[in-house]
N, C-alpha and C. Protein backbone atom coordinates (compact mmCIF):
# COMPACT_ATOMS: atom_id res chain seq x y z
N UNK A 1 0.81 -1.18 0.00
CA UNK A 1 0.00 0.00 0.00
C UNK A 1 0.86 1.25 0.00
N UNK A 2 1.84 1.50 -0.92
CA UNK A 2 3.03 2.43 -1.14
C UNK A 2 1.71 3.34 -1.92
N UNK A 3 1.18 3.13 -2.68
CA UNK A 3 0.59 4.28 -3.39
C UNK A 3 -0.92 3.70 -3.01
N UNK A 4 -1.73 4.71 -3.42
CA UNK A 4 -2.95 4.78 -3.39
C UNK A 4 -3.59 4.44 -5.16
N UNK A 5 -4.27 3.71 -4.71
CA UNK A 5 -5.11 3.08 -6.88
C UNK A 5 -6.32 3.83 -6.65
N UNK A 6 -5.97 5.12 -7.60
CA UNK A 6 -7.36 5.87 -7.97
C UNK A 6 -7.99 5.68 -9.25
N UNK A 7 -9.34 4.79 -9.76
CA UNK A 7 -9.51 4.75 -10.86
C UNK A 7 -9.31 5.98 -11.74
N UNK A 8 -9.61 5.64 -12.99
CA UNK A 8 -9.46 6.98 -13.72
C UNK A 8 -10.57 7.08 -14.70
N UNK A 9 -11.08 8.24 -15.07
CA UNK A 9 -12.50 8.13 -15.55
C UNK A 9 -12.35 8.04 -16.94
N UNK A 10 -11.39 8.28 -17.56
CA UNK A 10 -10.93 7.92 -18.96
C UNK A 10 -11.15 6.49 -19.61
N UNK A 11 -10.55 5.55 -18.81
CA UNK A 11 -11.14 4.46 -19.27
C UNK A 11 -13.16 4.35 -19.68
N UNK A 12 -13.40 4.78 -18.37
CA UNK A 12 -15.00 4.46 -18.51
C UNK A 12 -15.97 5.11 -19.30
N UNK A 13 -15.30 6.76 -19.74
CA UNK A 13 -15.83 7.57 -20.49
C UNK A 13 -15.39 7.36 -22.10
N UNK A 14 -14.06 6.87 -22.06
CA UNK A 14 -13.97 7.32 -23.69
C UNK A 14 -13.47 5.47 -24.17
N UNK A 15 -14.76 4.83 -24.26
CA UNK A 15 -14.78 3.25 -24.94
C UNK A 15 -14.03 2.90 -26.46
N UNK A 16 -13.33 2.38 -26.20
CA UNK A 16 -12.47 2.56 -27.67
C UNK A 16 -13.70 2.21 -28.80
N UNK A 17 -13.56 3.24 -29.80
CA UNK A 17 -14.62 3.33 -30.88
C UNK A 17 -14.94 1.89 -31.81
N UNK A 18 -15.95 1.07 -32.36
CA UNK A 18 -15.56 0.36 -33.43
C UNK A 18 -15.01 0.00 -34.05
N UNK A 19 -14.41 -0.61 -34.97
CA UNK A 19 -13.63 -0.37 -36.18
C UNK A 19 -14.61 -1.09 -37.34
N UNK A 20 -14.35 -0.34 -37.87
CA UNK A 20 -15.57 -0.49 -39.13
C UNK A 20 -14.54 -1.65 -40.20
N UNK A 21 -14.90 -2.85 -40.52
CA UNK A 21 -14.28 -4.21 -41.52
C UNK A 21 -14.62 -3.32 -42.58
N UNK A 22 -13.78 -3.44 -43.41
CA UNK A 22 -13.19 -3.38 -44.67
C UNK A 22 -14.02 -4.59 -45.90
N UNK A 23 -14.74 -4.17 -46.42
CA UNK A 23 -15.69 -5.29 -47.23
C UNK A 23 -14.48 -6.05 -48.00
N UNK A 24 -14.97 -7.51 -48.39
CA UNK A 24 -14.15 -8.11 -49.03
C UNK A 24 -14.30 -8.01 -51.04
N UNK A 25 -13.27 -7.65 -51.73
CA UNK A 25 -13.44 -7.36 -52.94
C UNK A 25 -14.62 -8.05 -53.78
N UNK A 26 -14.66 -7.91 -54.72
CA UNK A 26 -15.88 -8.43 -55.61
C UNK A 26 -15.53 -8.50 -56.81
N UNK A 27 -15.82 -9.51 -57.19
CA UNK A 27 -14.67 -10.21 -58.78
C UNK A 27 -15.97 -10.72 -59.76
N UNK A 28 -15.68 -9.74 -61.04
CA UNK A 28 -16.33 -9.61 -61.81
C UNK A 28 -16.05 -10.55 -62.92
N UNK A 29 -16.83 -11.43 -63.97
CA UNK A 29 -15.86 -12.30 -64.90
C UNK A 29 -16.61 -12.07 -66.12
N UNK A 30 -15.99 -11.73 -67.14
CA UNK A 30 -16.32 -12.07 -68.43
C UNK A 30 -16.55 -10.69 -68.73
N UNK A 31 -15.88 -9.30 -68.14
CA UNK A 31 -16.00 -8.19 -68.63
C UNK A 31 -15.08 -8.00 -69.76
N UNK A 32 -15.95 -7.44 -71.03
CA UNK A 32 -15.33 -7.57 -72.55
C UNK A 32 -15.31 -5.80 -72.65
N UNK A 33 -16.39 -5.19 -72.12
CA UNK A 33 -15.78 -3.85 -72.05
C UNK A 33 -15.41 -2.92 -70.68
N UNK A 34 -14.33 -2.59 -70.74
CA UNK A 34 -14.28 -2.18 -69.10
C UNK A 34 -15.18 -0.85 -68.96
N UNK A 35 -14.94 0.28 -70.05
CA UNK A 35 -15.60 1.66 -70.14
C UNK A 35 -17.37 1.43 -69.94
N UNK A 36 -17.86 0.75 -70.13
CA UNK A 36 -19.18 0.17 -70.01
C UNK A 36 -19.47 -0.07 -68.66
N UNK A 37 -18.23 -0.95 -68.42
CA UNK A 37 -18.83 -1.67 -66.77
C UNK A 37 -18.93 -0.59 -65.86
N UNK A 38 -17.71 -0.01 -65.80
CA UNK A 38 -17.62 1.48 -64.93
C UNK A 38 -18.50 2.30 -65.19
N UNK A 39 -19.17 2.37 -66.20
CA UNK A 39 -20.25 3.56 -66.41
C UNK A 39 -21.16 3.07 -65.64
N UNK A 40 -21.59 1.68 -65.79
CA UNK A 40 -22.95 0.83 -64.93
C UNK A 40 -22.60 0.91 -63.78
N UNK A 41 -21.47 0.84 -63.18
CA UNK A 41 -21.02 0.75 -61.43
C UNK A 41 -20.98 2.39 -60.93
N UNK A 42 -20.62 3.20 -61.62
CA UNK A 42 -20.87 4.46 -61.17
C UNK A 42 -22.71 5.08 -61.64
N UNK A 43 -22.92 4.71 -61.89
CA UNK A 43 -24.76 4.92 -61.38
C UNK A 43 -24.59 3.96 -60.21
N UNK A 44 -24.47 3.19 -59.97
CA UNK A 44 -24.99 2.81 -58.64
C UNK A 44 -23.81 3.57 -57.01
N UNK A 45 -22.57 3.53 -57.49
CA UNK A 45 -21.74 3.93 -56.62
C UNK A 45 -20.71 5.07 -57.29
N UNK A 46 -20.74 6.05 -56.10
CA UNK A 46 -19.88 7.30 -56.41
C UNK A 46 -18.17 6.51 -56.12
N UNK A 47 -17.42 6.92 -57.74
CA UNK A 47 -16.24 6.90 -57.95
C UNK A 47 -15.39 7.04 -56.81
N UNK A 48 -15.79 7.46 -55.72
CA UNK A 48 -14.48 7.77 -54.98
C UNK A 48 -14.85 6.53 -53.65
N UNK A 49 -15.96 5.87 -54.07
CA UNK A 49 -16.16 5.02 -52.72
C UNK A 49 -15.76 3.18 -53.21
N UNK A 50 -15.02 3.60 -54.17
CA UNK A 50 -14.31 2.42 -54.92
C UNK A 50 -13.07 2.24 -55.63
N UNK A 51 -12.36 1.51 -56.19
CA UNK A 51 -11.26 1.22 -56.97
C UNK A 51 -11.03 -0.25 -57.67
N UNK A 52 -10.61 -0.22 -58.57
CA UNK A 52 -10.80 -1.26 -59.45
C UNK A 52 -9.39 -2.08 -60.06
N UNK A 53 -9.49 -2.86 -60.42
CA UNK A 53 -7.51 -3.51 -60.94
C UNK A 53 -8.45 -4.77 -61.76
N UNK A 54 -7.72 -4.90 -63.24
CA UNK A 54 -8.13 -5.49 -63.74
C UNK A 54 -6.68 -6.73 -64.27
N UNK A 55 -6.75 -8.02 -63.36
CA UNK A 55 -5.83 -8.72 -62.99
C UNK A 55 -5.40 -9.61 -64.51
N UNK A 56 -6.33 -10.04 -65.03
CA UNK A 56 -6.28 -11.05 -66.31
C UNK A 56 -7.78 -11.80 -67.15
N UNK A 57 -7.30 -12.47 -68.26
CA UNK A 57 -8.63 -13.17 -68.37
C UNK A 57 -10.06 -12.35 -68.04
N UNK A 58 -10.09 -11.26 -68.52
CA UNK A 58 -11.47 -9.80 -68.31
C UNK A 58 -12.08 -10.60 -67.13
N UNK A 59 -11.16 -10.41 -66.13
CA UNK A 59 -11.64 -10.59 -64.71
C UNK A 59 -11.27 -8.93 -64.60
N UNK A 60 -12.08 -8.46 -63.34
CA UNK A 60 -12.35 -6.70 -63.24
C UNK A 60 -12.71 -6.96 -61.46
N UNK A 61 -11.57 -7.06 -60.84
CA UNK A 61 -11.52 -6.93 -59.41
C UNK A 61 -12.21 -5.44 -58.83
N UNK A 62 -13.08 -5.47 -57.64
CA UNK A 62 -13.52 -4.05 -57.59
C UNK A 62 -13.77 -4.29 -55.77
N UNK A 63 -12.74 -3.17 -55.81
CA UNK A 63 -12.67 -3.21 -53.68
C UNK A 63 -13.26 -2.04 -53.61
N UNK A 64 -14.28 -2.02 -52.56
CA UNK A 64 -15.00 -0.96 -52.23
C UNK A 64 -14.56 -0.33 -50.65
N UNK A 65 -14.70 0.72 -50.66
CA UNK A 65 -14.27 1.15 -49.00
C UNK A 65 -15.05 1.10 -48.18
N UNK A 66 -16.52 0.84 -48.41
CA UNK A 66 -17.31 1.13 -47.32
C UNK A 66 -18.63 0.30 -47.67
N UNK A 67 -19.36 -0.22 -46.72
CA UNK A 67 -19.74 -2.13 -46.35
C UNK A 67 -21.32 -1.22 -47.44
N UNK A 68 -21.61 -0.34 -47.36
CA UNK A 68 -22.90 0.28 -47.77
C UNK A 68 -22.59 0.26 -49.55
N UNK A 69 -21.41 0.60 -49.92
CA UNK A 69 -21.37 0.47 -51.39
C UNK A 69 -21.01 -0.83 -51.74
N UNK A 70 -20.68 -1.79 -50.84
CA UNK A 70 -20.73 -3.23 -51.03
C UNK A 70 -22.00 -3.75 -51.53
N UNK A 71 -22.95 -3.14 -50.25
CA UNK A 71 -24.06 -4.02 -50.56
C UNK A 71 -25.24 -3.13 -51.96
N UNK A 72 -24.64 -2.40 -52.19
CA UNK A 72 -25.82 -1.21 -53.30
C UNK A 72 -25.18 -2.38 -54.70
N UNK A 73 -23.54 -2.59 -54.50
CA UNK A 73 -23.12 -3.13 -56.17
C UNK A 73 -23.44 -4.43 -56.17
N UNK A 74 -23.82 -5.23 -55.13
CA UNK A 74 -24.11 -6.49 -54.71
C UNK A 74 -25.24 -6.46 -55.86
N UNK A 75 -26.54 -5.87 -54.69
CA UNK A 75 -28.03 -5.64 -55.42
C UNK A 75 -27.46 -5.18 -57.20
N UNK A 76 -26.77 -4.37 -57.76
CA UNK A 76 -27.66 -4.26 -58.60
C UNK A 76 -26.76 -5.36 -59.91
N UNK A 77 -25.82 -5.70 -59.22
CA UNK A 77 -25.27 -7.16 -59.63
C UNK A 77 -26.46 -8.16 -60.11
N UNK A 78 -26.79 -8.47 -58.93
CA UNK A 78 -27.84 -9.33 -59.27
C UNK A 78 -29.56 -9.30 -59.96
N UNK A 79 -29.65 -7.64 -59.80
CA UNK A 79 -30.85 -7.08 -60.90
C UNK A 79 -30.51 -7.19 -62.30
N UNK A 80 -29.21 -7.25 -62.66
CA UNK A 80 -28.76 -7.23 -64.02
C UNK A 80 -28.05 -8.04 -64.41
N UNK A 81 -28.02 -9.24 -63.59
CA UNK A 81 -27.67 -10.11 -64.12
C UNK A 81 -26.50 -10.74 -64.52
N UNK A 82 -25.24 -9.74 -63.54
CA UNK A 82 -24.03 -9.91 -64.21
C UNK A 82 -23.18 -11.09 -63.58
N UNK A 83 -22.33 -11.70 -64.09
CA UNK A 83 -21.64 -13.08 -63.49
C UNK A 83 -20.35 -12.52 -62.47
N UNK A 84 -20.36 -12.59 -60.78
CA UNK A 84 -19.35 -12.41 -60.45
C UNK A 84 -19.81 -13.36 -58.96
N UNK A 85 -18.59 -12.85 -58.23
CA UNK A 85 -18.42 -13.89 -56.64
C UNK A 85 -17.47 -12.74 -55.66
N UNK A 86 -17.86 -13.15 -54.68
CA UNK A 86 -17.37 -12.28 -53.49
C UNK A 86 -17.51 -13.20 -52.35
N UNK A 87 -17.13 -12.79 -51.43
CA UNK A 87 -17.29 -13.50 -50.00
C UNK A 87 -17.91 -12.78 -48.76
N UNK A 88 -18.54 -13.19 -48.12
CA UNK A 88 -19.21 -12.62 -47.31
C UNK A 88 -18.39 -11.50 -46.33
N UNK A 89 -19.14 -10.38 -46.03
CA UNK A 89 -18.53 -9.39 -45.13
C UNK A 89 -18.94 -10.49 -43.58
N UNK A 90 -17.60 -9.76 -42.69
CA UNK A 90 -17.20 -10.70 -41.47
C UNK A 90 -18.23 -9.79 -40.33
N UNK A 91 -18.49 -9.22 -40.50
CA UNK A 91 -20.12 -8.89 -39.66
C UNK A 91 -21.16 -9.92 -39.43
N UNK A 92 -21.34 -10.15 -40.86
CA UNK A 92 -22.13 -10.81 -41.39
C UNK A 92 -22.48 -12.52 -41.23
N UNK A 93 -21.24 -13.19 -41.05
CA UNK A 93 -20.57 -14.40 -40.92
C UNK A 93 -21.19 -14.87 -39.25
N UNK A 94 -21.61 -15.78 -39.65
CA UNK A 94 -21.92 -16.58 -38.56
C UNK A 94 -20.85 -17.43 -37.77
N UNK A 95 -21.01 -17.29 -36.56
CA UNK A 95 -19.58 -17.77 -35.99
C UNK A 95 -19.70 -18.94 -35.10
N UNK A 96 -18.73 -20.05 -35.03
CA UNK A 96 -18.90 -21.19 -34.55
C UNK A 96 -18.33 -21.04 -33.31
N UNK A 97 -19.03 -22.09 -32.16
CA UNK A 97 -17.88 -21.97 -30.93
C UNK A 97 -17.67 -22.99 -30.50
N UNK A 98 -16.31 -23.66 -30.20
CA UNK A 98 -15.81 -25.12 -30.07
C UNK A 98 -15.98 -25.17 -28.55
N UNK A 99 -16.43 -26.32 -28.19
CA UNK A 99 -15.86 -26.94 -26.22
C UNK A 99 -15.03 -27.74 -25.99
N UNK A 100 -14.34 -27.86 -25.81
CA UNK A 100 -13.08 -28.23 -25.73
C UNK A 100 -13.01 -28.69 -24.67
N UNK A 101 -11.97 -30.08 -24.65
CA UNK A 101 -11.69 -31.66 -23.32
C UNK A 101 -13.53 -31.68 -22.60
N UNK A 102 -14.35 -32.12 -23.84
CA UNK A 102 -15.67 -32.60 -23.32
C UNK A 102 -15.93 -34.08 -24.06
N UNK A 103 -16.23 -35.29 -22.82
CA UNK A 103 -16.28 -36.16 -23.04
C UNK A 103 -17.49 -36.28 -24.07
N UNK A 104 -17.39 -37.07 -25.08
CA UNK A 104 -18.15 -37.56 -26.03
C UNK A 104 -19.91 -37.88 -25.47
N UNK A 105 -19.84 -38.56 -24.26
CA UNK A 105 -21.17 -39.10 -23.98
C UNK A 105 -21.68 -37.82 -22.67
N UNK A 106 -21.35 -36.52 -23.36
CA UNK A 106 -22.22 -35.52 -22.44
C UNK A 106 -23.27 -34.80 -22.70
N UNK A 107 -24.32 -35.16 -22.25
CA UNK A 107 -25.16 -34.34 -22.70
C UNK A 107 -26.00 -33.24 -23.22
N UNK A 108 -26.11 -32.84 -23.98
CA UNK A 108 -26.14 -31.25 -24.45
C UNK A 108 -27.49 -30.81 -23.37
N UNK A 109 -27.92 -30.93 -22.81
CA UNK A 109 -28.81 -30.46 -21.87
C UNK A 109 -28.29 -29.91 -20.69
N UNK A 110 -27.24 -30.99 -20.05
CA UNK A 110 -26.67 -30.54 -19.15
C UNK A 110 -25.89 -29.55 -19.67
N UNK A 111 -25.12 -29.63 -20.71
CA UNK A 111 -24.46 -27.88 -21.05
C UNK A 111 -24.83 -26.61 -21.50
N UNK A 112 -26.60 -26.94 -21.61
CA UNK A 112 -27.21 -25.73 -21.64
C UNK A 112 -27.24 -25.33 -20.35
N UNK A 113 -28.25 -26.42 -19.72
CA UNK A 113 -27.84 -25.73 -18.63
C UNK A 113 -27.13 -24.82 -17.41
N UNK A 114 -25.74 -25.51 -17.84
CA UNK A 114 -24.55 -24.90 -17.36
C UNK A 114 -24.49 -23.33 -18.32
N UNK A 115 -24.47 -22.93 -19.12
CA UNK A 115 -24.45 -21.99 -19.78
C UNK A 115 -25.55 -21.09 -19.19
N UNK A 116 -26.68 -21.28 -19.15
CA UNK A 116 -27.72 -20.45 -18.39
C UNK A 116 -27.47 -20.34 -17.01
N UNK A 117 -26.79 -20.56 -16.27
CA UNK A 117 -26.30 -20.22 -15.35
C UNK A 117 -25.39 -19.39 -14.43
């Protein structure tokens, strides 16, 4: 008891903020004109809330910065019909949870239970 432990209100007042995930890219296939595609992706999303790299084989990679212009190019992807694949944003993702050193013949009742407790 050399010093005295005074909490400090900093911790309790200023909660470290979110961090907002980074959507995962969206891969476009069989684009034959690129000037076309970009014209169709900018009606749905403003130019600066995206960027594009076009890797090989008129594949047309397109990373978006923010999870809201993810999901606007998603939709109109699929209103029009165009062929691409992406992976789910990690918000989104359903998450598994392992139990670990539990004997085989235990009952899942009794470990609800234990859990509600």
């Amino acid at each position: 008891m050399l010093t005295e432990e005074i909490p400090t209100t900093d911790q309790a007042v200023n909660p470290q903020p979110t961090k907002m995930q980074k959507p995962p890219p969206i891969f476009l296939h069989g684009v034959i004109n690129y000037n076309k595609m970009i014209h169709s992706i900018n009606e749905v999303a403003e130019a600066e809330q995206f960027y594009t790299k076009s890797p090989a084989n008129n594949v047309l990679k397109i990373t978006c910065l923010t999870p809201e212009t993810y999901r606007s190019l998603i939709k109109h992807f699929k209103e029009t019909d165009v062929y691409y694949h992406t992976y789910e944003i990690k918000e989104e993702r359903a998450y598994r949870v392992v139990l670990k050193y539990l004997h085989y013949t235990t009952e899942i009742e009794d470990i609800r239970q234990d859990l509600l407790q």
